[in-house]
N, C-alpha and C. Protein backbone atom coordinates (compact mmCIF):
# COMPACT_ATOMS: atom_id res chain seq x y z
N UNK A 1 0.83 -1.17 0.00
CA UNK A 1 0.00 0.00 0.00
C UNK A 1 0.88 1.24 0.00
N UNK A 2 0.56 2.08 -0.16
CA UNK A 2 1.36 3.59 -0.62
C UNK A 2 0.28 4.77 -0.21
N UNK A 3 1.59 5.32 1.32
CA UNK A 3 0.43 5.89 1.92
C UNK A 3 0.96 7.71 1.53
N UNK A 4 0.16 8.66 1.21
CA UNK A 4 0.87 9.81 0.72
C UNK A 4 0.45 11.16 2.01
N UNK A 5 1.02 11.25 2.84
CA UNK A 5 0.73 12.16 4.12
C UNK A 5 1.67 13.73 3.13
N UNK A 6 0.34 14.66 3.10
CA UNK A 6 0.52 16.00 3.00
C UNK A 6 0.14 17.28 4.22
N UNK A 7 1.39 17.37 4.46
CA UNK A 7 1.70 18.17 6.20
C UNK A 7 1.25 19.79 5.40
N UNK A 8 1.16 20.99 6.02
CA UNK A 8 0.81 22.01 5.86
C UNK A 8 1.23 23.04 6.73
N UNK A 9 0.77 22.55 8.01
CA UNK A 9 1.35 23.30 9.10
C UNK A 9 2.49 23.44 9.78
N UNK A 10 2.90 24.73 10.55
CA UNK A 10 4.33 24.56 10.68
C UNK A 10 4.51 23.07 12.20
N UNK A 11 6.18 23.39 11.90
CA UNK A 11 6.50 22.07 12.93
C UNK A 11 6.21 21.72 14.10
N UNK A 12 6.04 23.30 14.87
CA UNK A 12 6.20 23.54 16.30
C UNK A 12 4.57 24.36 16.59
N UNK A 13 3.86 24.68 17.44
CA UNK A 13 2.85 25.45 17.95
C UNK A 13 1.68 24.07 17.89
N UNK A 14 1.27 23.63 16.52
CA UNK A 14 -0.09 22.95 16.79
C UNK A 14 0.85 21.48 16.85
N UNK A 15 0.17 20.32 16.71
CA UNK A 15 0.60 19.26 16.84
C UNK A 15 0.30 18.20 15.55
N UNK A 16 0.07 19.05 14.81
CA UNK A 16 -0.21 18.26 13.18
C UNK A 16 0.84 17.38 12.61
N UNK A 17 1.98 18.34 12.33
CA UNK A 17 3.31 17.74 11.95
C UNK A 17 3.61 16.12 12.39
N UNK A 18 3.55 16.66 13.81
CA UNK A 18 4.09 15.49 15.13
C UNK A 18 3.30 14.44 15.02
N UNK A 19 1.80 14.36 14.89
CA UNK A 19 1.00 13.42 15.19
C UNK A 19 1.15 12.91 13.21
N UNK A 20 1.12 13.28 12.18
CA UNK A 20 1.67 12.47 11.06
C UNK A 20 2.64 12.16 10.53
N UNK A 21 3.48 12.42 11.40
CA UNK A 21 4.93 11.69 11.78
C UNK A 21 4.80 10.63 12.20
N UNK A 22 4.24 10.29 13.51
CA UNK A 22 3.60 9.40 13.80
C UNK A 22 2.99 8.29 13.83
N UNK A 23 2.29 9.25 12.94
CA UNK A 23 1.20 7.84 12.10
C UNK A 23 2.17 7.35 11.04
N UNK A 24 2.90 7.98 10.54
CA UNK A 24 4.35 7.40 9.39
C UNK A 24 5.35 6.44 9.87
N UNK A 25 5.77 6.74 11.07
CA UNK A 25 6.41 5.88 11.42
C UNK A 25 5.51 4.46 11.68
N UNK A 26 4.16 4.63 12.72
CA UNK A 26 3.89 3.62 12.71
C UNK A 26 3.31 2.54 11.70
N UNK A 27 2.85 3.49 10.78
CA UNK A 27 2.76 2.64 9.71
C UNK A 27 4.15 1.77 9.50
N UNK A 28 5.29 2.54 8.99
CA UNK A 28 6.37 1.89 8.67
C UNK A 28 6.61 0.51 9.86
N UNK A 29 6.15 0.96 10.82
CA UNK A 29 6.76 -0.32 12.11
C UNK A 29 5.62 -1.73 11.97
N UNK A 30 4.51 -1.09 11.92
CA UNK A 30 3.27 -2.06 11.93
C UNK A 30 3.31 -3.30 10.31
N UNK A 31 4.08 -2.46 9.21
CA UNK A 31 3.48 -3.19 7.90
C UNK A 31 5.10 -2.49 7.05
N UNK A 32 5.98 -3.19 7.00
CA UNK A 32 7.42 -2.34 6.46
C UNK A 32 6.97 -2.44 5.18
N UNK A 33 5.81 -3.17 4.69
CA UNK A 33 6.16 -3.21 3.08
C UNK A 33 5.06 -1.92 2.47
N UNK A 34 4.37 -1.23 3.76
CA UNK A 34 3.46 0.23 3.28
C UNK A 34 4.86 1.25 2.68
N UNK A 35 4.19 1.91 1.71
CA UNK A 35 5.29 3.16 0.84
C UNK A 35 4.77 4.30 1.37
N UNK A 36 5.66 5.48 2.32
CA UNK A 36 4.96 6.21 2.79
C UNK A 36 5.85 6.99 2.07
N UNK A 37 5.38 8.30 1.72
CA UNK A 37 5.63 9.45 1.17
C UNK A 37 4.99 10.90 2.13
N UNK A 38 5.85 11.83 2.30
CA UNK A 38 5.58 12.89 2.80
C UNK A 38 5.58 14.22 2.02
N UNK A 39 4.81 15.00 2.01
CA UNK A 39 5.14 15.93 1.06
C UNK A 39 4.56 17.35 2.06
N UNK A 40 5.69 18.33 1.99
CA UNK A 40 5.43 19.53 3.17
C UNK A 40 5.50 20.75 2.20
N UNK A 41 4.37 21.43 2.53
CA UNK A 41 3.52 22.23 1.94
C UNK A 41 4.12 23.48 2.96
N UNK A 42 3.75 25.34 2.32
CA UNK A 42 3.27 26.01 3.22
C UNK A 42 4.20 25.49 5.09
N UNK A 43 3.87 26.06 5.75
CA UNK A 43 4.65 26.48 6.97
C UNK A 43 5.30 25.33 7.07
N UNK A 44 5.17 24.27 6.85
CA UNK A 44 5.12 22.15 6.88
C UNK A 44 6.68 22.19 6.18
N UNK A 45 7.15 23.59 5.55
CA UNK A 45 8.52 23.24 5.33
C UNK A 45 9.71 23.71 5.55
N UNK A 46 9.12 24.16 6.88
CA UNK A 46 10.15 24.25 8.01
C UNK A 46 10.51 23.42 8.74
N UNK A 47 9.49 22.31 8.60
CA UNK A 47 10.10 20.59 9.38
C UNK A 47 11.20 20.43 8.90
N UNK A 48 11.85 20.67 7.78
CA UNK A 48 12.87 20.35 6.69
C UNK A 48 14.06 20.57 7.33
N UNK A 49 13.84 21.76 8.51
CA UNK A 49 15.17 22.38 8.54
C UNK A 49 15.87 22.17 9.52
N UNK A 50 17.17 21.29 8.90
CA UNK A 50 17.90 20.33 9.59
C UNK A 50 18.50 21.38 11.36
N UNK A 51 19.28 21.22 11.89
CA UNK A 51 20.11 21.67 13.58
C UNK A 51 18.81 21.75 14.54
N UNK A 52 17.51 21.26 14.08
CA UNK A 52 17.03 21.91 15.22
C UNK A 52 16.93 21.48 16.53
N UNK A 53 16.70 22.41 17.66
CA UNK A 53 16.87 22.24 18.74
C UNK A 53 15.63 22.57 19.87
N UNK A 54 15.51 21.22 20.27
CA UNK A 54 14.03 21.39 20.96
C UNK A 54 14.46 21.22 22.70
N UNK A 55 13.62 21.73 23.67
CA UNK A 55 13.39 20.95 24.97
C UNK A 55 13.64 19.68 25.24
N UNK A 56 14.37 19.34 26.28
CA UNK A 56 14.88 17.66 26.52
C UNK A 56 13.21 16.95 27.02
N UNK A 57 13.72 16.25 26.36
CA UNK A 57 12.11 15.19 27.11
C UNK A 57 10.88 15.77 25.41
N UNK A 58 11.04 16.61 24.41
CA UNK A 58 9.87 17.57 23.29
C UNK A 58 10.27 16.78 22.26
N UNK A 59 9.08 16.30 21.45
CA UNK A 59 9.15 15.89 20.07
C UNK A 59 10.18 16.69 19.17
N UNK A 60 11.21 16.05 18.19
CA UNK A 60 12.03 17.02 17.67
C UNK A 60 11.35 16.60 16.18
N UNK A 61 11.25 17.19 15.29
CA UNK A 61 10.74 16.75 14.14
C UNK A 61 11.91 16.27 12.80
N UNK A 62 12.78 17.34 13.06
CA UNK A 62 13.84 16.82 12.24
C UNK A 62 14.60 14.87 12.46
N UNK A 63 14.25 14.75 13.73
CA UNK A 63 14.46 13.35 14.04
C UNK A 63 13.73 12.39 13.60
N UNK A 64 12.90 12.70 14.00
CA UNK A 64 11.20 12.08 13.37
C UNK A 64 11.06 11.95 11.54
N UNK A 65 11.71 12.77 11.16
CA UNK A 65 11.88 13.11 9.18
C UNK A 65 12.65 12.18 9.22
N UNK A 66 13.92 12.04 9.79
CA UNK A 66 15.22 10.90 9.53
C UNK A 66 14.75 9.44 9.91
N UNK A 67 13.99 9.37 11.05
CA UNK A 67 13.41 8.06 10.75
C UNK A 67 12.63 7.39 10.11
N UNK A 68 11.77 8.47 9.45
CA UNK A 68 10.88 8.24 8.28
C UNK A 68 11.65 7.71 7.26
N UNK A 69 12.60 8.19 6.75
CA UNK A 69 13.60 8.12 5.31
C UNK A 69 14.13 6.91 5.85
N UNK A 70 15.16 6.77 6.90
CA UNK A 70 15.83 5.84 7.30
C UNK A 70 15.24 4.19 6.99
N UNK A 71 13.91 4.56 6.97
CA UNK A 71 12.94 3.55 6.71
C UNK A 71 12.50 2.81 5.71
N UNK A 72 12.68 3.66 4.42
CA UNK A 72 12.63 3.96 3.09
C UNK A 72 11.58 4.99 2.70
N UNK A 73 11.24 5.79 3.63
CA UNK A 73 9.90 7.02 3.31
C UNK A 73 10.93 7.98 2.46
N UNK A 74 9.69 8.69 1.15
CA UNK A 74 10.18 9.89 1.08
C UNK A 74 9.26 10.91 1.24
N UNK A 75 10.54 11.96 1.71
CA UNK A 75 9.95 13.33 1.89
C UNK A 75 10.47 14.00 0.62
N UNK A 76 9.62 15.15 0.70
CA UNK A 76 9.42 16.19 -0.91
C UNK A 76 9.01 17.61 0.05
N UNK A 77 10.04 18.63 0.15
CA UNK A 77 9.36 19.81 0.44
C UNK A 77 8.70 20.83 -0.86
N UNK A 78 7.80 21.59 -0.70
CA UNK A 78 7.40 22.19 -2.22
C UNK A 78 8.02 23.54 -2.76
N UNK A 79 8.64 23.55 -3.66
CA UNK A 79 9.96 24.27 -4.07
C UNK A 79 9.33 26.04 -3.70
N UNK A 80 8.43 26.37 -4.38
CA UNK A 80 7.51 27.79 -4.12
C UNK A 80 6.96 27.95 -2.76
N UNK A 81 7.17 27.05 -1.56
CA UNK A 81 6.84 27.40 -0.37
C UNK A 81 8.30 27.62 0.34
N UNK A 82 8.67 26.90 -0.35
CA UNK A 82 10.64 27.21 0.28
C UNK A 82 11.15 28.71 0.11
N UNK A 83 11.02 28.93 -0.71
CA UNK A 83 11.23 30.28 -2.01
C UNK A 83 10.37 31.41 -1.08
N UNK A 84 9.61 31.03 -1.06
CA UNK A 84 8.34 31.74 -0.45
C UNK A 84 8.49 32.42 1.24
N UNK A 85 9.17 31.51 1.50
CA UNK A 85 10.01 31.43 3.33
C UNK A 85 11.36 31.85 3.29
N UNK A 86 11.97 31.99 2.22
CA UNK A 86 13.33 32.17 2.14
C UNK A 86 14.07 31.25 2.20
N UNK A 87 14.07 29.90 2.00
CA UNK A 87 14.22 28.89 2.34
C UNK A 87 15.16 28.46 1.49
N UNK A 88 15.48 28.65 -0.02
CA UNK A 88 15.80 28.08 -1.32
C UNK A 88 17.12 27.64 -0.97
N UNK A 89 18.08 28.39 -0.63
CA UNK A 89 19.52 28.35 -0.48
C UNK A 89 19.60 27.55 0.91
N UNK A 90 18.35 27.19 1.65
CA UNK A 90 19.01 26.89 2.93
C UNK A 90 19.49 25.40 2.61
N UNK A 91 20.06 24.72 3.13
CA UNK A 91 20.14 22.68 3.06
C UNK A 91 18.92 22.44 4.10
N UNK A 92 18.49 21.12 3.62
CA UNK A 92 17.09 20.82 4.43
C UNK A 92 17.47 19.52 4.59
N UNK A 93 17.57 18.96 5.55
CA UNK A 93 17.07 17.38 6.44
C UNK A 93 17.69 17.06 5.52
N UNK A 94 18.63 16.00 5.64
CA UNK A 94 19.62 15.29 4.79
C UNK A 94 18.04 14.05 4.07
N UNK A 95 17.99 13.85 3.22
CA UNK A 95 17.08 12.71 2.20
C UNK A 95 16.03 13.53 2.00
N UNK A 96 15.61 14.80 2.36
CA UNK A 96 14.27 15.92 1.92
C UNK A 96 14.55 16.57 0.73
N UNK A 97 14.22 16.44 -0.53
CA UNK A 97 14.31 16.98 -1.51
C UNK A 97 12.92 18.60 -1.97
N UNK A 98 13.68 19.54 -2.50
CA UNK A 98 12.62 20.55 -3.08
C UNK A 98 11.98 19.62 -4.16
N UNK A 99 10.95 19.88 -4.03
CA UNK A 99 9.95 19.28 -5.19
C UNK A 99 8.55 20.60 -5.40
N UNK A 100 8.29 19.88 -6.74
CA UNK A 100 7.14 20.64 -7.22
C UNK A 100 5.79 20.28 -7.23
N UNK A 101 4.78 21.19 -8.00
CA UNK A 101 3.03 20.77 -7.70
C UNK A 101 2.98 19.61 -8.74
N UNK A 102 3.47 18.99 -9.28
CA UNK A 102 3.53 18.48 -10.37
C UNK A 102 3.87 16.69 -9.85
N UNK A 103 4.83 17.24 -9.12
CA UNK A 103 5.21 15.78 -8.45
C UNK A 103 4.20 15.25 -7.60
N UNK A 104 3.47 16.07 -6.55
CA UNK A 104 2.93 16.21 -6.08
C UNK A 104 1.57 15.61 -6.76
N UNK A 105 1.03 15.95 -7.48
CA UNK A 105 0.28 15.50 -8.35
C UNK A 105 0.28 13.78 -8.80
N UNK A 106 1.49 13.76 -9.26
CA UNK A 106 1.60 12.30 -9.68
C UNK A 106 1.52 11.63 -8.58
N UNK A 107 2.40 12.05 -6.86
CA UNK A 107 2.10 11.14 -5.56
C UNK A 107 0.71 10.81 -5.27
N UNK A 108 -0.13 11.76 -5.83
CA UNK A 108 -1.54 11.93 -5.64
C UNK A 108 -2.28 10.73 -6.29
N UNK A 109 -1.91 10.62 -7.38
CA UNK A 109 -3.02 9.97 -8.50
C UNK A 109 -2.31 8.67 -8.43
N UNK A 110 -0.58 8.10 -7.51
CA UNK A 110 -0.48 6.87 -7.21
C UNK A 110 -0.73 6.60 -6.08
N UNK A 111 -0.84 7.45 -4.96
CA UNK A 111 -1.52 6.88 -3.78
C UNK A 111 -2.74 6.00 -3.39
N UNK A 112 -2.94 4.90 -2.75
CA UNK A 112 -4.03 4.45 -2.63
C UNK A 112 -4.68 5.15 -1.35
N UNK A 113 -4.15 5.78 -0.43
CA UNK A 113 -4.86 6.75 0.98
C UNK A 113 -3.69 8.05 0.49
N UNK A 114 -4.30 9.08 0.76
CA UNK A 114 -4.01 10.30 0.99
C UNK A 114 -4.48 11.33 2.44
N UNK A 115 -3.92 11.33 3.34
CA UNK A 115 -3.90 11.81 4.41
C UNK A 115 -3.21 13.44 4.71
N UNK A 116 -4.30 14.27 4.91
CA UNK A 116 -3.83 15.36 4.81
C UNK A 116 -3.62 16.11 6.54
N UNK A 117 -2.23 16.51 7.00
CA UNK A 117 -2.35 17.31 8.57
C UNK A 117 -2.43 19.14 7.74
């Protein structure tokens, strides 16, 4: 199965990010042969951005991205929300690639669930 989770919101304040992280990993733990794909939209691609530094004991998200990939998940941040944040030149989460609406599109129309935070 090929699950396609599209994040939106930023990393930190609500708990969107965190909780379909989540559900990504556990998919990956529950069924290794599910294809999860992430694709971060809008504020969702600031998860991307690798040093970060949270509260001891606080969900870190950049950790949470690496175990996704580590897994075989991919992540896709969207190139005009990067651009958009100032983001273009920054490096993002080592295996997070800029991607476009286009790609996006095609994750869409091969997904069998599409899950949107």
């Amino acid at each position: 199965m090929k699950v396609l989770f599209i994040l939106n919101d930023a990393p930190y304040g609500t708990e969107k990010a965190y909780n379909a992280l989540r559900l990504a990993m556990a998919l990956q733990k529950e069924q290794a042969e599910t294809e999860v794909l992430i694709f971060l939209m809008a504020d969702a691609v600031t998860c991307a951005m690798p040093k970060q530094s949270t509260p001891q004991g606080y969900y870190n998200l950049e950790r949470m991205l690496k175990a996704v990939i580590q897994k075989g998940g991919q992540v896709k941040a969207c190139g005009t929300c990067l651009d958009a944040r100032g983001m273009k030149e920054i490096p993002l989460v080592e295996g997070v690639e800029a991607s476009t609406m286009p790609q996006l599109a095609q994750w869409t129309l091969a997904a069998d669930k599409v899950l949107t935070f």
